[in-house]
C-alpha atoms as a PDB file:
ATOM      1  CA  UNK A   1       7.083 -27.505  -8.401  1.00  0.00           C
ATOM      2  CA  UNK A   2       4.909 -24.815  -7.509  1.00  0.00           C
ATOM      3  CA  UNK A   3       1.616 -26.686  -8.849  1.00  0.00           C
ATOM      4  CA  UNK A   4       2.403 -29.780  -6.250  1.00  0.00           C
ATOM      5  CA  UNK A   5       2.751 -27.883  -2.777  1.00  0.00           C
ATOM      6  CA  UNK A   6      -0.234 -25.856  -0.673  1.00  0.00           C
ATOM      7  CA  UNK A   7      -2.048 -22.886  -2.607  1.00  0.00           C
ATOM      8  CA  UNK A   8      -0.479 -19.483  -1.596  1.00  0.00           C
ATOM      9  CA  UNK A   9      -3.309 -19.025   0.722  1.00  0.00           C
ATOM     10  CA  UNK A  10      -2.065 -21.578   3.241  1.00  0.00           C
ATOM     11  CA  UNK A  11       1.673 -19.898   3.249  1.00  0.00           C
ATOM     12  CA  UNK A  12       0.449 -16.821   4.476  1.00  0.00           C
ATOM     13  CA  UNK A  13       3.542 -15.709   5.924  1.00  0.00           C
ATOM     14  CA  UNK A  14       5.545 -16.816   2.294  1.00  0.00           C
ATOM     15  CA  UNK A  15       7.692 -18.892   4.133  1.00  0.00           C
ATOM     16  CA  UNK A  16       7.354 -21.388   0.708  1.00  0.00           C
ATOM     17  CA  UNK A  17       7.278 -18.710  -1.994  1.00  0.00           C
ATOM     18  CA  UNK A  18      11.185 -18.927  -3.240  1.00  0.00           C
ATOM     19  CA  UNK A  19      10.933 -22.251  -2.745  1.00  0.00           C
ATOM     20  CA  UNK A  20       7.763 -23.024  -4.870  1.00  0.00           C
ATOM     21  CA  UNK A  21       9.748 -20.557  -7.271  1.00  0.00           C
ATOM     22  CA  UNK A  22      12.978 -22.493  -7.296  1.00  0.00           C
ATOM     23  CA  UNK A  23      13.818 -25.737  -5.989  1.00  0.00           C
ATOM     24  CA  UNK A  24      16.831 -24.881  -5.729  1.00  0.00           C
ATOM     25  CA  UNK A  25      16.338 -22.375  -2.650  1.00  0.00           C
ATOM     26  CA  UNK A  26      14.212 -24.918  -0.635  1.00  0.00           C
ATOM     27  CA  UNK A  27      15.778 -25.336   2.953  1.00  0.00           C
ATOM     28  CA  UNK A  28      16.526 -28.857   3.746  1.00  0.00           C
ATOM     29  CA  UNK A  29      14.013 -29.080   6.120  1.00  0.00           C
ATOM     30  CA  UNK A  30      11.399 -27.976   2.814  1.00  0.00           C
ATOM     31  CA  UNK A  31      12.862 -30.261   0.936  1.00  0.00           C
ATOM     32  CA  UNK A  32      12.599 -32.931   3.353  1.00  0.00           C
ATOM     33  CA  UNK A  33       8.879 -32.102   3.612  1.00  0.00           C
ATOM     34  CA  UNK A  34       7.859 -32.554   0.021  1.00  0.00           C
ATOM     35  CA  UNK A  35       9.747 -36.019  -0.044  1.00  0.00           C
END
């Protein structure tokens, strides 16, 4: 999953870094965004 959302560099406060890690800790409303 990691590959198909924005670089690191425009999550600069990590808000997406778990969630690029693992689905599986995406918040609905992250999850909601990448569908």
């Amino acid at each position: 999953i990691k590959n198909i959302l924005a670089p690191g560099v425009a999550d600069p406060h990590g808000y997406w870094h778990s969630c690029k890690l693992d689905i599986k800790k995406c918040n609905p409303s992250q999850i909601e965004t990448m569908q």
